[in-house]
Protein backbone atom coordinates (compact mmCIF):
# COMPACT_ATOMS: atom_id res chain seq x y z
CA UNK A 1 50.82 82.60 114.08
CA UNK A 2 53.07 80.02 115.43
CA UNK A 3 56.10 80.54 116.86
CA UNK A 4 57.31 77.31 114.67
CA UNK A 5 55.13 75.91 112.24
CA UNK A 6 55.41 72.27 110.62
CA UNK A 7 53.37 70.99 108.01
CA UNK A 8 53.40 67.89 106.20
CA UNK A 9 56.70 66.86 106.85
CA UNK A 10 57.81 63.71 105.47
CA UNK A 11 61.49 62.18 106.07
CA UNK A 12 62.57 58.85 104.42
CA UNK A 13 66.01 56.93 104.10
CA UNK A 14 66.61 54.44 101.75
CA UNK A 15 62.83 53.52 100.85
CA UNK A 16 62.52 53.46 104.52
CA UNK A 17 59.87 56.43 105.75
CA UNK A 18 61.08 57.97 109.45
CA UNK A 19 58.48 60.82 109.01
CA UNK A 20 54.98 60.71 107.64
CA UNK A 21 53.30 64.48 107.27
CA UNK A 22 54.20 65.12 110.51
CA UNK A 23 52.54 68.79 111.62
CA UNK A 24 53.17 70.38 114.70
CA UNK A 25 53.19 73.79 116.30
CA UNK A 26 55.67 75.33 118.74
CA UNK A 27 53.85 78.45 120.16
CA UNK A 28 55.79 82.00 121.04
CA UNK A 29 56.96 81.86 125.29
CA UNK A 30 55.66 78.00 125.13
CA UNK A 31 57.30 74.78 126.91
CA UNK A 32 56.37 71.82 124.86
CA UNK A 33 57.85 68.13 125.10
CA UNK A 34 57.49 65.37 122.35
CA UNK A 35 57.98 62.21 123.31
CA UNK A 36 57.38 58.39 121.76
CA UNK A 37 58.80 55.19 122.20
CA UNK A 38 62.72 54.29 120.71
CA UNK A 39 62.79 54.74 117.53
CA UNK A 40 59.58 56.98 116.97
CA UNK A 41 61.71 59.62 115.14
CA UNK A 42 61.80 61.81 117.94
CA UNK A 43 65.68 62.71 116.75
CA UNK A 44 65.16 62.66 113.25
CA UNK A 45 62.23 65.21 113.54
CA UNK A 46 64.84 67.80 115.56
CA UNK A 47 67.31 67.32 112.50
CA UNK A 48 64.54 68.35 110.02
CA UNK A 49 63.82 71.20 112.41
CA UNK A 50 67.55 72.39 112.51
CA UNK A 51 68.56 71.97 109.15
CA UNK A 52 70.58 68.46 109.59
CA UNK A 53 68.13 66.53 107.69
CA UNK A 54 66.28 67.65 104.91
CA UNK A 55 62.70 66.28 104.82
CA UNK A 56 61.48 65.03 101.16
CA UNK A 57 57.83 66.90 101.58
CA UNK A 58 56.86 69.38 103.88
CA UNK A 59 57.25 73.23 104.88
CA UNK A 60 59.03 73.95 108.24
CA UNK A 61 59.02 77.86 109.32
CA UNK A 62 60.06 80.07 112.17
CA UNK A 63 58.39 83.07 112.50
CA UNK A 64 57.22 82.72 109.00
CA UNK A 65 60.01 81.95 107.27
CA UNK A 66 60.57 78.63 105.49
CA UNK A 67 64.09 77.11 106.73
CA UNK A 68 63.69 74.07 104.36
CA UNK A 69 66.08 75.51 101.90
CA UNK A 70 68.44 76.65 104.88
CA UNK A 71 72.45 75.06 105.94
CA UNK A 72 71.98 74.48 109.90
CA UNK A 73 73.96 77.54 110.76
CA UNK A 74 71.77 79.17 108.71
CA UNK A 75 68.54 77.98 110.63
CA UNK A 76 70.52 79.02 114.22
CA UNK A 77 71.22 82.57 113.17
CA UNK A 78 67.58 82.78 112.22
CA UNK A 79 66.51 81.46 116.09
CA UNK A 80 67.04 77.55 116.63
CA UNK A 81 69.59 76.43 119.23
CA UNK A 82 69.75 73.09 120.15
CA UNK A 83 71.41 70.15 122.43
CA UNK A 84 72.21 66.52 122.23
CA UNK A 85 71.54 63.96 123.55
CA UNK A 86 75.08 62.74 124.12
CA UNK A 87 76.95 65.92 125.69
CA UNK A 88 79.06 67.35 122.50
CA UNK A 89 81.19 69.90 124.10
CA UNK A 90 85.13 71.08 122.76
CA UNK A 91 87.85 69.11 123.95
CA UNK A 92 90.79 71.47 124.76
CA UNK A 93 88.90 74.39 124.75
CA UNK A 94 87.65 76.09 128.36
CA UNK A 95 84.31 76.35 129.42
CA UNK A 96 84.16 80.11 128.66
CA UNK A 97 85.76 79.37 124.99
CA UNK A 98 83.00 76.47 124.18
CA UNK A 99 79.96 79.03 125.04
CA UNK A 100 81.47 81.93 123.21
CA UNK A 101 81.62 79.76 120.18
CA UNK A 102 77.80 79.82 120.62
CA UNK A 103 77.99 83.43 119.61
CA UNK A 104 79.71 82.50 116.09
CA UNK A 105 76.51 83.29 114.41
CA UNK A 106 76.22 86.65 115.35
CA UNK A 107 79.71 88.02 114.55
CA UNK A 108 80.57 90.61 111.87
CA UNK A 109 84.65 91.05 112.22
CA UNK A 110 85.15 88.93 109.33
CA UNK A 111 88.66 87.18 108.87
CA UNK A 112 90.76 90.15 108.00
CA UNK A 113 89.74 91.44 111.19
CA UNK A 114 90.39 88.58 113.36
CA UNK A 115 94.08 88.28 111.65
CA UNK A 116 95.16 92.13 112.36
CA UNK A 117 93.85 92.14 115.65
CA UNK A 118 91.41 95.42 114.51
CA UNK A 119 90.30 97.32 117.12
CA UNK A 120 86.64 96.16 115.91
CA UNK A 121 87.64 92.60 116.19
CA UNK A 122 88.95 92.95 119.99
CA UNK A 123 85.88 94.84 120.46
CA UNK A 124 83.48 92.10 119.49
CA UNK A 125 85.61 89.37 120.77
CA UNK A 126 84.92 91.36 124.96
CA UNK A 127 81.44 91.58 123.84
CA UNK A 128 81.01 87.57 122.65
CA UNK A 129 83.36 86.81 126.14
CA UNK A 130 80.82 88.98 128.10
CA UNK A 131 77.52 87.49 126.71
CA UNK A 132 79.10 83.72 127.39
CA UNK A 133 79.78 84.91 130.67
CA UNK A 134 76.15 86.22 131.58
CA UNK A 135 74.85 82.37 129.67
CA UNK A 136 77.22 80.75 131.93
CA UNK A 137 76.14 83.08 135.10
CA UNK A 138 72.80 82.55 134.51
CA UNK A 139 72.87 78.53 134.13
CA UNK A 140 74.60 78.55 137.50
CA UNK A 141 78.42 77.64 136.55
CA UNK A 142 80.57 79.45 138.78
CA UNK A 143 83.42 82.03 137.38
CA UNK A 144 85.88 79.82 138.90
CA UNK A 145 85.51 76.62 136.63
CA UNK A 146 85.25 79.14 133.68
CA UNK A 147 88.81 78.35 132.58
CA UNK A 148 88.79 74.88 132.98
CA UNK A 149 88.34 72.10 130.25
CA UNK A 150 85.24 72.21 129.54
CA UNK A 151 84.98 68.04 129.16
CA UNK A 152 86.99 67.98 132.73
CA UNK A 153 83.95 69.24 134.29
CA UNK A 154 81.14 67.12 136.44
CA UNK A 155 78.63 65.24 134.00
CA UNK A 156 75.45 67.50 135.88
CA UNK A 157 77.59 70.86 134.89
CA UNK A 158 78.60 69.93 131.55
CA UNK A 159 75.17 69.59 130.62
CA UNK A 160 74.27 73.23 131.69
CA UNK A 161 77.40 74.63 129.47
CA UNK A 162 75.69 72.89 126.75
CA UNK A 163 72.83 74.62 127.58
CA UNK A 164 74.67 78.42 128.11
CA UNK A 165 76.51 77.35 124.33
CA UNK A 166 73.12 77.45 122.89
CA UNK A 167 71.41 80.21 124.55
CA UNK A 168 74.66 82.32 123.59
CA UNK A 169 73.10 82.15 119.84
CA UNK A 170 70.40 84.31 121.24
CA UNK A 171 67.45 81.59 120.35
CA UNK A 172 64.01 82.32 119.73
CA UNK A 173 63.27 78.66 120.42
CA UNK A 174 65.81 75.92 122.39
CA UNK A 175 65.46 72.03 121.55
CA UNK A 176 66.73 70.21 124.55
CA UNK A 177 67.29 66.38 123.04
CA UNK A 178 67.00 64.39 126.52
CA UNK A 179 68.62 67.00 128.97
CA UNK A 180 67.75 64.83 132.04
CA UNK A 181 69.56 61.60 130.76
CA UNK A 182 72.10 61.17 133.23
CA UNK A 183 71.33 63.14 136.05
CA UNK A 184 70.81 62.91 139.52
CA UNK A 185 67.17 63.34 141.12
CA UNK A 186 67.73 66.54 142.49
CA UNK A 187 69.99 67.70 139.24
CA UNK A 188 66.68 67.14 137.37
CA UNK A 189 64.50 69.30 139.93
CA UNK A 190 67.18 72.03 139.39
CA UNK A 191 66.87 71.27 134.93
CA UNK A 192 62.87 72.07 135.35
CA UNK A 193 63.71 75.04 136.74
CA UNK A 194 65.94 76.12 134.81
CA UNK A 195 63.89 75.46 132.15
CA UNK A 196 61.08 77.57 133.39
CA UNK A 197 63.94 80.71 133.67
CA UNK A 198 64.62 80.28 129.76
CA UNK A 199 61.40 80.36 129.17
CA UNK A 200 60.10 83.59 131.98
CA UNK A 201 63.02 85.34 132.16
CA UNK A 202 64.45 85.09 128.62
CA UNK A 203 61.07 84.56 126.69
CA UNK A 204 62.60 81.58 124.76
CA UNK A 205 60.19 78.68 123.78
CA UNK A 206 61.16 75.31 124.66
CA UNK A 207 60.67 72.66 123.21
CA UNK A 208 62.50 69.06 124.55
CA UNK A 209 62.86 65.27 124.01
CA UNK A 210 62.49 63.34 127.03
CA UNK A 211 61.97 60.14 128.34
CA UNK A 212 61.81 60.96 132.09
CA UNK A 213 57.74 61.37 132.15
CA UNK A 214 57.70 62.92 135.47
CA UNK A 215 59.50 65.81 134.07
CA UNK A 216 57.91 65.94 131.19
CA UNK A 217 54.40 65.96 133.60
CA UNK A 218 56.57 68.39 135.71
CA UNK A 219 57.09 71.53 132.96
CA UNK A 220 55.27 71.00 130.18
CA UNK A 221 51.80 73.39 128.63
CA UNK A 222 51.89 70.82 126.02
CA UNK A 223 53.06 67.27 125.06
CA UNK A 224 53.09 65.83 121.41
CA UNK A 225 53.21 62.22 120.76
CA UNK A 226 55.32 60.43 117.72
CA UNK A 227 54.78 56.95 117.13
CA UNK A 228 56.48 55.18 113.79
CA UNK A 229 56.87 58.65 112.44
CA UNK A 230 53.69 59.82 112.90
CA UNK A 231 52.22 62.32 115.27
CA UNK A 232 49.27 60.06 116.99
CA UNK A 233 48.43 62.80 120.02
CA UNK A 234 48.68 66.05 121.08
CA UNK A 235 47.05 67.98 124.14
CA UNK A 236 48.37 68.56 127.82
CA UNK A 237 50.28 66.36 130.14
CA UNK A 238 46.71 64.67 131.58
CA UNK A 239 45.09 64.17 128.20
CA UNK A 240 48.07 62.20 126.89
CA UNK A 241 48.52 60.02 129.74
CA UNK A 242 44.47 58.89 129.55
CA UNK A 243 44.95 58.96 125.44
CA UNK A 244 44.35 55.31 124.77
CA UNK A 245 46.48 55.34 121.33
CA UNK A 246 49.44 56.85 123.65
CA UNK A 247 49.10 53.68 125.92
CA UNK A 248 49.13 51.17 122.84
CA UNK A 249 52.24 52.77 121.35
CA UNK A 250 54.06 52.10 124.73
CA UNK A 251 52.86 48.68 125.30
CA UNK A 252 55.13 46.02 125.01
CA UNK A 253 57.96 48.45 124.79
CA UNK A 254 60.70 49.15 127.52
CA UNK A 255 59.35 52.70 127.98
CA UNK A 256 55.82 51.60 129.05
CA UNK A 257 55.96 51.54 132.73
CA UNK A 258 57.44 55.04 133.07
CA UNK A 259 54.68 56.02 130.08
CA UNK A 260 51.82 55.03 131.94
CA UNK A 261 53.08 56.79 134.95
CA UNK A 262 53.04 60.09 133.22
């Protein structure tokens, strides 16, 4: 079985169809990409995934269990973590504070707790400052910009706190939304191998938007392809580059050169 399962899943806004029985597979320990030219519903298909958008048709499940029905908080305390594609970290709140808010879905102090200062609330507040400082540790942000403002930080780093914020839910499977956009050559060499730690050191499947096809070529098992809401390939970074219906859908579009050099 699937890691995460989707089958049939159709999204539509205002007699306007963004997803047409989409089904797709997300294996356990796997690092998958889908891409697609702008507007392909690359996006829309991550909200359905996490709970933002709630598909008309379909059946999406993790582990075996249908989210559909699921608030997105809901869907990350069963094992979905995501990022943007726009960087959406806390203003005013330190690096260290905007990863342990990652942990929000796994406390158990309750309110009370938190206003008398119980001794269980302190207890779990070291343990969510600990885990955020092991996320942050291991996506290379050094202790000393831990206190800072978060949004003060380099562009390159920011991204990477995002990333430590949503491994600090304790995933079962991270959607990156285009985690290269923006960076520097050699900050993307550094993102695929990061990428490849989640995935062998942590055992968390991946599963990313992206538009840089060299990466994608770079660390993907698998890529899927979305086209006008519907999934037209699927199959490993060589087979999509040759697929002919992969070359159509990028034709005439701005993402064609860098499609065909996959």
């Amino acid at each position: 079985m699937a890691l995460l399962e989707l089958q049939g899943v159709t999204l539509g806004f205002a007699g306007n169809t963004v997803l047409q029985d989409v089904a797709f597979a997300v294996e356990a320990r796997a690092i998958v990409s889908l891409i697609g030219p702008n507007g392909a519903g690359k996006t829309s298909l991550f909200n359905c995934i996490t709970g933002f958008y709630k598909p008309q048709r379909g059946s999406i499940r993790l582990d075996g269990s249908e989210t559909l029905r699921l608030k997105p908080h809901q869907v990350t305390r069963l094992g979905i973590a995501r990022t943007f594609q726009n960087v959406r970290l806390f203003r005013q709140m330190s690096v260290l504070e905007n990863v342990m808010s990652g942990q929000h879905c796994r406390t158990n102090a309750g309110a009370i707790g938190a206003v008398l200062r119980l001794p269980s609330q302190r207890h779990e507040e070291a343990r969510i400052a600990e885990i955020a400082g092991e996320c942050l540790d291991f996506v290379g942000i050094d202790a000393a910009e831990w206190e800072r403002d978060a949004t003060t930080l380099a562009y390159g780093h920011q991204r990477r706190v995002e990333i430590a914020r949503a491994l600090a839910t304790e995933p079962k499977l991270l959607l990156l939304d285009e985690p290269a956009a923006g960076l520097t050559k050699g900050e993307k060499a550094e993102l695929v191998q990061l990428i490849a730690r989640i995935r062998d050191e942590r055992g968390i499947a991946v599963l990313l938007i992206e538009h840089d096809t060299s990466l994608v070529m770079a660390i993907s098992e698998r890529v899927s392809v979305l086209d006008h809401g519907v999934m037209i390939a699927e199959g490993s970074p060589k087979q999509i580059q040759a697929n002919p219906r992969v070359i159509e859908a990028y034709l005439g579009s701005a993402d064609a050169e860098a499609a065909l050099a996959l």
